[in-house]
PDB file of N, CA and C in Angstrom:
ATOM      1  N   UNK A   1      24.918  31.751  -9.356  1.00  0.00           N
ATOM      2  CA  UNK A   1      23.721  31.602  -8.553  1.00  0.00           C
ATOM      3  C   UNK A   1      22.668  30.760  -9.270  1.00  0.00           C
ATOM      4  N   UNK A   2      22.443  31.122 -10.643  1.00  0.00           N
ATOM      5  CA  UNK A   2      21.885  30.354 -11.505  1.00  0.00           C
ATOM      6  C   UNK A   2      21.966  28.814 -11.241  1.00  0.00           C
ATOM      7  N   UNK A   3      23.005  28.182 -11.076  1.00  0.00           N
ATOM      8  CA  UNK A   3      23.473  27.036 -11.139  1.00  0.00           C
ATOM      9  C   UNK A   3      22.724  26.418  -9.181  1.00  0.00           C
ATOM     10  N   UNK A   4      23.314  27.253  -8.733  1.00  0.00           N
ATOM     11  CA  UNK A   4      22.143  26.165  -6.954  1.00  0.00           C
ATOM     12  C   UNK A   4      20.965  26.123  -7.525  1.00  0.00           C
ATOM     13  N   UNK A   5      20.087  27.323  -7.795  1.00  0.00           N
ATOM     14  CA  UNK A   5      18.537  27.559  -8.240  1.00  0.00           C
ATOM     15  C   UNK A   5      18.418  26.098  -9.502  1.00  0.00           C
ATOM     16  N   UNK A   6      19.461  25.699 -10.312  1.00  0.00           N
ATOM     17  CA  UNK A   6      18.762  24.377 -11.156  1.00  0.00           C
ATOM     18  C   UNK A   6      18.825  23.564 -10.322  1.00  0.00           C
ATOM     19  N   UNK A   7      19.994  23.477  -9.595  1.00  0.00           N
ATOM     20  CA  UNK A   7      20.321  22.207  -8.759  1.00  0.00           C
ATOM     21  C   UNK A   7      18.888  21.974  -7.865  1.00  0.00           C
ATOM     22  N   UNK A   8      18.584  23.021  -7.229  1.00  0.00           N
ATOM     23  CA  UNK A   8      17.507  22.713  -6.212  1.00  0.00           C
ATOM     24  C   UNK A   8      16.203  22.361  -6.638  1.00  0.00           C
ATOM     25  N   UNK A   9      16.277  22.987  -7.883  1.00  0.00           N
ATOM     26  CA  UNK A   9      14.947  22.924  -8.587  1.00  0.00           C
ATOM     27  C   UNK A   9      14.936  21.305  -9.155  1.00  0.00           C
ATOM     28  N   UNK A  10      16.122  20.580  -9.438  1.00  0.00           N
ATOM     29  CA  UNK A  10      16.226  19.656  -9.965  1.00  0.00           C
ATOM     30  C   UNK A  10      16.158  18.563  -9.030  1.00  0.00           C
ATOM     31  N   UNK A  11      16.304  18.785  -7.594  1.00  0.00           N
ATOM     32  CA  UNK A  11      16.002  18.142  -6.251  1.00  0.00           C
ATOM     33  C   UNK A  11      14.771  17.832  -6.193  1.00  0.00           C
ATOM     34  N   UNK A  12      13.968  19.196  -6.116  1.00  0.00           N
ATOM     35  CA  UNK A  12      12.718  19.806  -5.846  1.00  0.00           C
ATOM     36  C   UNK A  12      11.493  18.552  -6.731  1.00  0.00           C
ATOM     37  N   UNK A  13      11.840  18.211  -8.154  1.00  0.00           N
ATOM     38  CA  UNK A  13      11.623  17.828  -9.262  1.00  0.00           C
ATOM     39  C   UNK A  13      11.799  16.089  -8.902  1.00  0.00           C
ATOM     40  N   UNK A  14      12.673  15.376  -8.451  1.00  0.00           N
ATOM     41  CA  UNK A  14      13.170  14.308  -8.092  1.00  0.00           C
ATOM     42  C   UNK A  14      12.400  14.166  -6.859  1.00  0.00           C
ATOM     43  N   UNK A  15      12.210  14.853  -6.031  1.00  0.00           N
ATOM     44  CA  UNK A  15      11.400  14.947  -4.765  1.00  0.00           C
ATOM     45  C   UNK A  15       9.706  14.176  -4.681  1.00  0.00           C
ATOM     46  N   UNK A  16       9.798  15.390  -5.660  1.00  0.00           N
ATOM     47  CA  UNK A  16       8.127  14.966  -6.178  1.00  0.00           C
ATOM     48  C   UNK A  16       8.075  14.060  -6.833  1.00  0.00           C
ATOM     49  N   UNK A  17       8.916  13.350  -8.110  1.00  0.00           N
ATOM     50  CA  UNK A  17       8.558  12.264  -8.541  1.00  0.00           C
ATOM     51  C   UNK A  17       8.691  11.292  -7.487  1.00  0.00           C
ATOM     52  N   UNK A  18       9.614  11.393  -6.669  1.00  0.00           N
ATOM     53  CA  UNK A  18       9.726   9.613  -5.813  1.00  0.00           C
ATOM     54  C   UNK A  18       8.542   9.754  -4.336  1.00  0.00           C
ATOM     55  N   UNK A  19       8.484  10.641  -4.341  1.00  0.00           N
ATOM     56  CA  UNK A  19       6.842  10.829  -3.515  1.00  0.00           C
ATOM     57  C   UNK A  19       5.774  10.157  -4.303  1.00  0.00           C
ATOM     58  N   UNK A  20       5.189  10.557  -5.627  1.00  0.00           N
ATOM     59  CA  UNK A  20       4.989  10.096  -6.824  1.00  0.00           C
ATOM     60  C   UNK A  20       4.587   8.455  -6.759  1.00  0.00           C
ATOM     61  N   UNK A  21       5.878   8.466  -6.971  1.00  0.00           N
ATOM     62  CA  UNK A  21       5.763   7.060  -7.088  1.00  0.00           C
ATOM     63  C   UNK A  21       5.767   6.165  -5.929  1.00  0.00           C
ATOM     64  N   UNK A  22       5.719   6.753  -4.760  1.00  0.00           N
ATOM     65  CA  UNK A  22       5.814   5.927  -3.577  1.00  0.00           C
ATOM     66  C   UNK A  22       4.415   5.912  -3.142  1.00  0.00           C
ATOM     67  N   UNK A  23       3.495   7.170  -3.796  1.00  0.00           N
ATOM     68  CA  UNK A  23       2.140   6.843  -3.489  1.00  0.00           C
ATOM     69  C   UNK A  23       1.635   5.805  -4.485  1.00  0.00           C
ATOM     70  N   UNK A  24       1.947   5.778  -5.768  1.00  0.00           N
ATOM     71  CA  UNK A  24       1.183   4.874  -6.725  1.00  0.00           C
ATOM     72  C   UNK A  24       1.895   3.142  -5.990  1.00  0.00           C
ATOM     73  N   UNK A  25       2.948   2.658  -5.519  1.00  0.00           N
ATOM     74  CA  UNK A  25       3.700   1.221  -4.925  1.00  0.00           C
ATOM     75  C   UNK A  25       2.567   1.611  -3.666  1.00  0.00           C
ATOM     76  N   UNK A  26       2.259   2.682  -3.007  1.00  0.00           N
ATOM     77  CA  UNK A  26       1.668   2.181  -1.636  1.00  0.00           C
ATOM     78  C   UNK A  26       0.155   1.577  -2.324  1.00  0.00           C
ATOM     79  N   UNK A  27      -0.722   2.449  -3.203  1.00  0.00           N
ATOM     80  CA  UNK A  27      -1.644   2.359  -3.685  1.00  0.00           C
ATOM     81  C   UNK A  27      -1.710   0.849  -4.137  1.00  0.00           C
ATOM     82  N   UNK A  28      -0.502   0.632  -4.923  1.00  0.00           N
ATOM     83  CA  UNK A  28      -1.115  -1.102  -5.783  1.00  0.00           C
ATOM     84  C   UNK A  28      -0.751  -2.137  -4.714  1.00  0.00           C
ATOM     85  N   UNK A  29      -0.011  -2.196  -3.463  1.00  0.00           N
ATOM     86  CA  UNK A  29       0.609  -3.230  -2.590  1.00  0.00           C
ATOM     87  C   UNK A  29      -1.028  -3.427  -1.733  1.00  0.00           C
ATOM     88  N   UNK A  30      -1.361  -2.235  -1.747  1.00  0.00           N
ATOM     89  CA  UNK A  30      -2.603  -2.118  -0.730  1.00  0.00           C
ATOM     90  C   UNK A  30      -4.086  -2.767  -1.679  1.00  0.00           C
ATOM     91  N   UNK A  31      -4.006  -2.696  -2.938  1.00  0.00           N
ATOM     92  CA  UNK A  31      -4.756  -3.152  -3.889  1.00  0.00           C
ATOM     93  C   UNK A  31      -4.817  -4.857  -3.648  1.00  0.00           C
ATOM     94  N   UNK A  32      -3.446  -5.121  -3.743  1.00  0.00           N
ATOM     95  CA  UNK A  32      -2.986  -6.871  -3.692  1.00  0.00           C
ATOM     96  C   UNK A  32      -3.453  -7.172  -2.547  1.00  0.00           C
ATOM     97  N   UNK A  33      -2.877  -6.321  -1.178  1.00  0.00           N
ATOM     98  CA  UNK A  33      -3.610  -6.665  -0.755  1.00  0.00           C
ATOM     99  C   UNK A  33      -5.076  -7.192  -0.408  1.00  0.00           C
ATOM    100  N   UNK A  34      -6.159  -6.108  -0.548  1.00  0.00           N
ATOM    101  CA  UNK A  34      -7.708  -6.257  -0.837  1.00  0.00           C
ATOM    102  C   UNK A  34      -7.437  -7.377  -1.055  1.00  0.00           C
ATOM    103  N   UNK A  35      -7.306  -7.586  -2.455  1.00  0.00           N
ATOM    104  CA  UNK A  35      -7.535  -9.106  -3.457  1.00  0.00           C
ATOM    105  C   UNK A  35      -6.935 -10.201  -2.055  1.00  0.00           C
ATOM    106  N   UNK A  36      -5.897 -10.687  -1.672  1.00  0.00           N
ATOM    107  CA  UNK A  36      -5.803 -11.254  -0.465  1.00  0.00           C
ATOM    108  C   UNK A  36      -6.492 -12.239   0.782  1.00  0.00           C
ATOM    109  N   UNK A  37      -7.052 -10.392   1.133  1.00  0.00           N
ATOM    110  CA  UNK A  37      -7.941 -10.367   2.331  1.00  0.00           C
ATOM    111  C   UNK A  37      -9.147 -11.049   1.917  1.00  0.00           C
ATOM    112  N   UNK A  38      -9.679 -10.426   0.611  1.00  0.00           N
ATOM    113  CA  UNK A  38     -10.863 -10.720   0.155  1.00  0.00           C
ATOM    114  C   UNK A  38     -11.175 -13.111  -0.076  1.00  0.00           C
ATOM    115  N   UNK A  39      -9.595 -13.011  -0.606  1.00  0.00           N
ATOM    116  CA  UNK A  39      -9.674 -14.059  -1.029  1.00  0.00           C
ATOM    117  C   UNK A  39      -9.717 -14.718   0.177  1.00  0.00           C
ATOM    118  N   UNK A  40      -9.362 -14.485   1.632  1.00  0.00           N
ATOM    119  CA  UNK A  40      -9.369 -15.382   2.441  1.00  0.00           C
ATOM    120  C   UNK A  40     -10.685 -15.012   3.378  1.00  0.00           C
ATOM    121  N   UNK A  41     -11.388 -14.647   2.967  1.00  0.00           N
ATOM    122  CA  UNK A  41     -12.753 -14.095   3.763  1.00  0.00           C
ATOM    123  C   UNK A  41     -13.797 -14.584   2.674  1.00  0.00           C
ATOM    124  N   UNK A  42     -13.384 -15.016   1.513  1.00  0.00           N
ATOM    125  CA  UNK A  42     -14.658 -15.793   0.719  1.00  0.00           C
ATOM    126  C   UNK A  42     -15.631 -14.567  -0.233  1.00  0.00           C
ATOM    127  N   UNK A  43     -14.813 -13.339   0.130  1.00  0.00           N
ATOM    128  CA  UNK A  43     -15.883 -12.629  -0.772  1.00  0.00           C
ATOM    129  C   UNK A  43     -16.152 -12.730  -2.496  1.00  0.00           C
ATOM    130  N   UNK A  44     -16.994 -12.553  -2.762  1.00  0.00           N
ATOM    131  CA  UNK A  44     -17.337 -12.361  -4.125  1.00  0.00           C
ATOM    132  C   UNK A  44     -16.557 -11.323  -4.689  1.00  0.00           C
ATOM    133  N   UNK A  45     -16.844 -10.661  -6.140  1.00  0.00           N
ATOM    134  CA  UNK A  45     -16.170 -10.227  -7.154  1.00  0.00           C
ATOM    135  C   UNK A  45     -16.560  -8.798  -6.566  1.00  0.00           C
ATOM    136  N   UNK A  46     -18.080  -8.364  -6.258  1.00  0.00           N
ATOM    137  CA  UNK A  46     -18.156  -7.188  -6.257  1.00  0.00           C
ATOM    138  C   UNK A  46     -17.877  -6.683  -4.964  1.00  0.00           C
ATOM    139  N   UNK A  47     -18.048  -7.780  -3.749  1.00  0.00           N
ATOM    140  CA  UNK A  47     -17.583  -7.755  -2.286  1.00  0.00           C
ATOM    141  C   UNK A  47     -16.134  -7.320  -1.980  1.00  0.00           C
ATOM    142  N   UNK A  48     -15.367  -7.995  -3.075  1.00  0.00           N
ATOM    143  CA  UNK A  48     -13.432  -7.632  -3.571  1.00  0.00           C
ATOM    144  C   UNK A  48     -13.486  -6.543  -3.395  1.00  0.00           C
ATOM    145  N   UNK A  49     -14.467  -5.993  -4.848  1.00  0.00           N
ATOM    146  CA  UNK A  49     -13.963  -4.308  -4.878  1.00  0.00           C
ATOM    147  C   UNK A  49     -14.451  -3.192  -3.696  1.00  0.00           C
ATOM    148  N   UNK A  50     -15.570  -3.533  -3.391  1.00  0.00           N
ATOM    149  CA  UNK A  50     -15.416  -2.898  -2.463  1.00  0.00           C
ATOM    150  C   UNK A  50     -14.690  -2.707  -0.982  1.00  0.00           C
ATOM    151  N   UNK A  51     -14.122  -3.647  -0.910  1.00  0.00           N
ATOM    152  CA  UNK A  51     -13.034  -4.091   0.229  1.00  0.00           C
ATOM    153  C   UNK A  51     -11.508  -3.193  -0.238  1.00  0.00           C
ATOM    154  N   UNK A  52     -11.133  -3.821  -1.462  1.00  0.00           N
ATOM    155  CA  UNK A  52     -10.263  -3.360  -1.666  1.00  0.00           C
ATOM    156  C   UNK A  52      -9.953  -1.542  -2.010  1.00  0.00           C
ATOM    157  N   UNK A  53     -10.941  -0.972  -1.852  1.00  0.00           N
ATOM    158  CA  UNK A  53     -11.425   0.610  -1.668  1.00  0.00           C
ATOM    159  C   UNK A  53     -11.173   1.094   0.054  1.00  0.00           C
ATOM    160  N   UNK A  54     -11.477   0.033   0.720  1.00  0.00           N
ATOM    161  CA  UNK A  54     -11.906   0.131   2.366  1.00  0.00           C
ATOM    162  C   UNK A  54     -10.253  -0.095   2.704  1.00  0.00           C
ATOM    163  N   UNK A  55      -9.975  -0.627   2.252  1.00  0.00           N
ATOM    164  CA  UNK A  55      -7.912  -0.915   2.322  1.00  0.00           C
ATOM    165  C   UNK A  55      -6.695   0.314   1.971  1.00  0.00           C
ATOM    166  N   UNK A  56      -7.355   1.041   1.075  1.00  0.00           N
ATOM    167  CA  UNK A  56      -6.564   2.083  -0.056  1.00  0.00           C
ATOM    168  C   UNK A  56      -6.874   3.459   0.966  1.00  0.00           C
ATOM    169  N   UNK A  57      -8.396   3.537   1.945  1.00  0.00           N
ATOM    170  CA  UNK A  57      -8.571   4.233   2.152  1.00  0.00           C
ATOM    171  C   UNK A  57      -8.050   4.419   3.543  1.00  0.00           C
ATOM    172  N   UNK A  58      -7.805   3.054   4.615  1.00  0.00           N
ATOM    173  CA  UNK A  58      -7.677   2.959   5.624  1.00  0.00           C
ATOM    174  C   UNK A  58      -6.102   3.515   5.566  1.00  0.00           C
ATOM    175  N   UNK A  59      -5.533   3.630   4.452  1.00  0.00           N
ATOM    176  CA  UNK A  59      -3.872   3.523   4.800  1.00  0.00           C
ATOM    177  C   UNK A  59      -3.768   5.418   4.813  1.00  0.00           C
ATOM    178  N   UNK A  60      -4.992   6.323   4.421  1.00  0.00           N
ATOM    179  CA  UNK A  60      -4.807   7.626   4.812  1.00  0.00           C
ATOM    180  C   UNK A  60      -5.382   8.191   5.786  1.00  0.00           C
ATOM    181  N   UNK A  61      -5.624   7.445   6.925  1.00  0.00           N
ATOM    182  CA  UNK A  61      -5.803   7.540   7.960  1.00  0.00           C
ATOM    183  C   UNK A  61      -4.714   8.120   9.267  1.00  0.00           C
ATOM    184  N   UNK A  62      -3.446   7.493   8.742  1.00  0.00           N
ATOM    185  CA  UNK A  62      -2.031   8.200   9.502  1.00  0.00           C
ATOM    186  C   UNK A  62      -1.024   8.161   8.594  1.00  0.00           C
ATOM    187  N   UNK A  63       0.248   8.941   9.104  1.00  0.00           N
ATOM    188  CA  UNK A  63       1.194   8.385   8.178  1.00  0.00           C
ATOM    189  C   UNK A  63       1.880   6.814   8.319  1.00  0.00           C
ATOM    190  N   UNK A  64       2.783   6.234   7.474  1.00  0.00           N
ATOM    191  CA  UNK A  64       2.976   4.964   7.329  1.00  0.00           C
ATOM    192  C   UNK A  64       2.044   4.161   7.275  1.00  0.00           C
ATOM    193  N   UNK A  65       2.275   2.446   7.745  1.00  0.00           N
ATOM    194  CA  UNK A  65       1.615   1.028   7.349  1.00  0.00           C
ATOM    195  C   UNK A  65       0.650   0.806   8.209  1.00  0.00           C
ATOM    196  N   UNK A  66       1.036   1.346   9.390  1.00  0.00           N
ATOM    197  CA  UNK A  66       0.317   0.827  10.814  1.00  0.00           C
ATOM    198  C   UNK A  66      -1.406   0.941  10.898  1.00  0.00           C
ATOM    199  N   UNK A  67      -1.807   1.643  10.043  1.00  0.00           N
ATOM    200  CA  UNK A  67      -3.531   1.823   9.850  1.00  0.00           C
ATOM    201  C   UNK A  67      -3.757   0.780   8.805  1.00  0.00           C
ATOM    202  N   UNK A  68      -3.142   0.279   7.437  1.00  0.00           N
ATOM    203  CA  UNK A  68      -3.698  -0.860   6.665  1.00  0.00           C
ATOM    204  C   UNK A  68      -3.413  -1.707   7.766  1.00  0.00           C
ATOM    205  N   UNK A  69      -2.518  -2.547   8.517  1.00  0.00           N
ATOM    206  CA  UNK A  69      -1.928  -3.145   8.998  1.00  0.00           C
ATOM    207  C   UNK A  69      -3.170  -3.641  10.150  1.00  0.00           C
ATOM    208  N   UNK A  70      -2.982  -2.440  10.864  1.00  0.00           N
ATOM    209  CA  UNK A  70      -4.650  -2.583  12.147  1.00  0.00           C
ATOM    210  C   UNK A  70      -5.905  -3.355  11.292  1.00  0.00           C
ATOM    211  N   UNK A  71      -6.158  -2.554  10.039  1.00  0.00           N
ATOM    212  CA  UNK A  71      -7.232  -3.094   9.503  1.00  0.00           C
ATOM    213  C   UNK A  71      -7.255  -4.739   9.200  1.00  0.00           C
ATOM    214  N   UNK A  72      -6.669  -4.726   8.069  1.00  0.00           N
ATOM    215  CA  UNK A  72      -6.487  -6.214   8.132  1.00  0.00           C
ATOM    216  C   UNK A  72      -6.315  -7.135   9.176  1.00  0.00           C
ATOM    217  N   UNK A  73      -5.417  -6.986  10.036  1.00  0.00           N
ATOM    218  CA  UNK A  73      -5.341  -7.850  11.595  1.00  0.00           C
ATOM    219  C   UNK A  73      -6.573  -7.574  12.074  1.00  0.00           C
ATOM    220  N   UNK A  74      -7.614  -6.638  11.880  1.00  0.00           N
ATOM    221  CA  UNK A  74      -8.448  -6.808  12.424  1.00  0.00           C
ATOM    222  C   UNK A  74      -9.804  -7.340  11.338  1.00  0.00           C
ATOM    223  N   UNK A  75      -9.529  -7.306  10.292  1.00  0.00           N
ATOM    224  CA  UNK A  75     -10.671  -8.194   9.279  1.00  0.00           C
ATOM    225  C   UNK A  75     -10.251  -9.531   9.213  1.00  0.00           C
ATOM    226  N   UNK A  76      -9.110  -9.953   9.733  1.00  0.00           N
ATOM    227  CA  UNK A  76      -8.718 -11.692   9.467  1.00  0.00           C
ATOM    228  C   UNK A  76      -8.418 -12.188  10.975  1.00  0.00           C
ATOM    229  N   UNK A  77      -9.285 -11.307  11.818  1.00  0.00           N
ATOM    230  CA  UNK A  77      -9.250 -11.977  13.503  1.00  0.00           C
ATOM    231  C   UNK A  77      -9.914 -13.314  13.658  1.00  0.00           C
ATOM    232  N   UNK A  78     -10.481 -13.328  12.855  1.00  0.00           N
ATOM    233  CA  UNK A  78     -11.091 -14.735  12.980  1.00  0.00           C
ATOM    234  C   UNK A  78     -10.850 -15.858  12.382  1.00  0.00           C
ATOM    235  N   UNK A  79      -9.387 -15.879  11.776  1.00  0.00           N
ATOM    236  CA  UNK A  79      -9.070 -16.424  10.427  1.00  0.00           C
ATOM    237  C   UNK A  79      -7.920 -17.265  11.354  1.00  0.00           C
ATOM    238  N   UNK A  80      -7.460 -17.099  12.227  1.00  0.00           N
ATOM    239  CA  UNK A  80      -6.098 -17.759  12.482  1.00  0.00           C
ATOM    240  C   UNK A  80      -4.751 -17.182  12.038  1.00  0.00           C
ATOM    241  N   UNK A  81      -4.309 -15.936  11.378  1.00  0.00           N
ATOM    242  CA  UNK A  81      -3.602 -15.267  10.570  1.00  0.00           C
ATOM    243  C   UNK A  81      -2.592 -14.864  11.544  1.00  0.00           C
ATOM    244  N   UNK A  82      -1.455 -14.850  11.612  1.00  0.00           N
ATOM    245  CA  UNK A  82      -0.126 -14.584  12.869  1.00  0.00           C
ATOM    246  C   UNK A  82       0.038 -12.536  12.017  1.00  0.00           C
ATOM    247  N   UNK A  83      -0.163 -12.203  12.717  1.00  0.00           N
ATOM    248  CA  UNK A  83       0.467 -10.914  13.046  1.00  0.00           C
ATOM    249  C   UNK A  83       1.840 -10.694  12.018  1.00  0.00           C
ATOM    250  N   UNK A  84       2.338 -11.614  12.344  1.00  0.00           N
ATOM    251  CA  UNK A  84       4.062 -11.870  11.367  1.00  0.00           C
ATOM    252  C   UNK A  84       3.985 -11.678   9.919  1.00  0.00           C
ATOM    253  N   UNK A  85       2.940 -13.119   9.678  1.00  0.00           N
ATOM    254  CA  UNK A  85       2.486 -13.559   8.476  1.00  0.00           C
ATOM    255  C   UNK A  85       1.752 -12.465   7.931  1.00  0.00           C
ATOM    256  N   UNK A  86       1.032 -11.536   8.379  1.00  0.00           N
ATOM    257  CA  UNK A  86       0.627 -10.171   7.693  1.00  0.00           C
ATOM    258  C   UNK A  86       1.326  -9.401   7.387  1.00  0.00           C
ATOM    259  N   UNK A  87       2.668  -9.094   8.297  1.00  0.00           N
ATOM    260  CA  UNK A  87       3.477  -8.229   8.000  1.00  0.00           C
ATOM    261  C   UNK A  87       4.277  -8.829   6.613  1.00  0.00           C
ATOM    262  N   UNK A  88       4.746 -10.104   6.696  1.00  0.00           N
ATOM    263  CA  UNK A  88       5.346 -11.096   5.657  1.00  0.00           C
ATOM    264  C   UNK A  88       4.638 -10.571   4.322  1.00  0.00           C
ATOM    265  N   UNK A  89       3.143 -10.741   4.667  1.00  0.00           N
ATOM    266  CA  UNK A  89       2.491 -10.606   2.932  1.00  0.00           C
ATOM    267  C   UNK A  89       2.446  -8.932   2.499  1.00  0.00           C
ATOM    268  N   UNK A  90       2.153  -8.301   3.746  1.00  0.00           N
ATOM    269  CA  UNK A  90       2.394  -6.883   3.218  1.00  0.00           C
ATOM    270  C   UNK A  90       4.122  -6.550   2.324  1.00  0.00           C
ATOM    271  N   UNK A  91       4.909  -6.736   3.343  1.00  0.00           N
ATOM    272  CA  UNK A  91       6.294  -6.597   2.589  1.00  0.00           C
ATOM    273  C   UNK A  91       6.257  -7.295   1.046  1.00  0.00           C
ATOM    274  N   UNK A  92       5.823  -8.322   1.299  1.00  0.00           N
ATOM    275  CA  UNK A  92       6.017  -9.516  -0.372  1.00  0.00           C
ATOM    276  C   UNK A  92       4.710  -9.103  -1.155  1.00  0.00           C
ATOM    277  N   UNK A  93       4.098  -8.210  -0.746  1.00  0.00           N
ATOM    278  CA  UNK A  93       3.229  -7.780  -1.881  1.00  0.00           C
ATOM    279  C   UNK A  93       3.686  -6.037  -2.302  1.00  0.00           C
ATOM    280  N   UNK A  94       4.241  -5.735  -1.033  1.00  0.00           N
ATOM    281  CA  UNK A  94       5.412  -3.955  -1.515  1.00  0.00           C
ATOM    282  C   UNK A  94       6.056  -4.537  -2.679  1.00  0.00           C
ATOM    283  N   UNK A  95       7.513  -5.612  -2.672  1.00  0.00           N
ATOM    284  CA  UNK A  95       7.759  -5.735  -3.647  1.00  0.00           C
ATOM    285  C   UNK A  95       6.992  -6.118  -5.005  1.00  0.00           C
ATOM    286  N   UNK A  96       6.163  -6.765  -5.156  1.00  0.00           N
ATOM    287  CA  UNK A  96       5.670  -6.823  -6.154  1.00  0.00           C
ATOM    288  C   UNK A  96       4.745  -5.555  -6.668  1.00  0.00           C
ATOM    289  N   UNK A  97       3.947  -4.665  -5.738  1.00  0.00           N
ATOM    290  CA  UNK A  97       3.944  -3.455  -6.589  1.00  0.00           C
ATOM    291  C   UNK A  97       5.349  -2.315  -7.073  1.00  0.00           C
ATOM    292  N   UNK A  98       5.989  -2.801  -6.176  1.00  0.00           N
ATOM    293  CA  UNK A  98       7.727  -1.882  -6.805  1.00  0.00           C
ATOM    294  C   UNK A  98       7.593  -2.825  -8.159  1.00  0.00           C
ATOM    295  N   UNK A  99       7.586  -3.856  -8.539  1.00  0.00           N
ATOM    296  CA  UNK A  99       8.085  -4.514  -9.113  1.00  0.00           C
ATOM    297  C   UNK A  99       7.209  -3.823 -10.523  1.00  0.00           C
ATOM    298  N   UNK A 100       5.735  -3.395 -10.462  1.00  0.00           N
ATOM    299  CA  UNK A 100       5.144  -3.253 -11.376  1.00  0.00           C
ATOM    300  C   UNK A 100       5.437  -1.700 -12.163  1.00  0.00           C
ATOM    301  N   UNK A 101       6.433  -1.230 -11.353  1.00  0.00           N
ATOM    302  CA  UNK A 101       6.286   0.181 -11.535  1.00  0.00           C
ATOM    303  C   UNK A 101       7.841   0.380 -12.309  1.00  0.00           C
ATOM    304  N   UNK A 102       8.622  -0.450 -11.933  1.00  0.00           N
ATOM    305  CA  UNK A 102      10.191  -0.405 -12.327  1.00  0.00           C
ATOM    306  C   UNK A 102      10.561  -1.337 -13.890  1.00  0.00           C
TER     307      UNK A 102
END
């Protein structure tokens, strides 16, 4: 009996780390992002950070992408930005926070 109780516990343990770490890749993709958004809206250094706070926060709004996703499509409405091409930079900026963590 001993032996399920490690096993599960050792699940249990693996569980939480890749939760873990799937919040710290959502956290830095959503960071790159900011920097991004910011860069294509002209803001300044301290305008960045606070944007990039308004990004980190919008994504605990529901579960999954679809709340950063709204946001941004809706801070670069005036920019000319395809819907696609957001989804494009979100994915290619996921990998590069996986990338920072592995």
């Amino acid at each position: 009996m001993s032996s399920f109780e490690d096993r599960k516990k050792s699940f249990e343990k693996k569980f939480a780390h890749d939760e873990e770490l799937k919040f710290k890749v959502d956290s830095k993709r959503n960071k790159y992002l900011g920097e991004w958004v910011s860069q294509k809206l002209g803001y300044d250094q301290e305008k960045t950070k606070e944007y990039i706070q308004s990004v980190i926060k919008a994504d605990f709004q529901e579960a999954g992408d679809e709340d950063v996703f709204r946001k941004i499509k809706d801070d670069l409405k005036d920019h000319n930005i395809d819907d696609n091409d957001i989804r494009l930079k979100m994915e290619e900026l996921n990998e590069k926070a996986k990338s920072d963590f592995m």
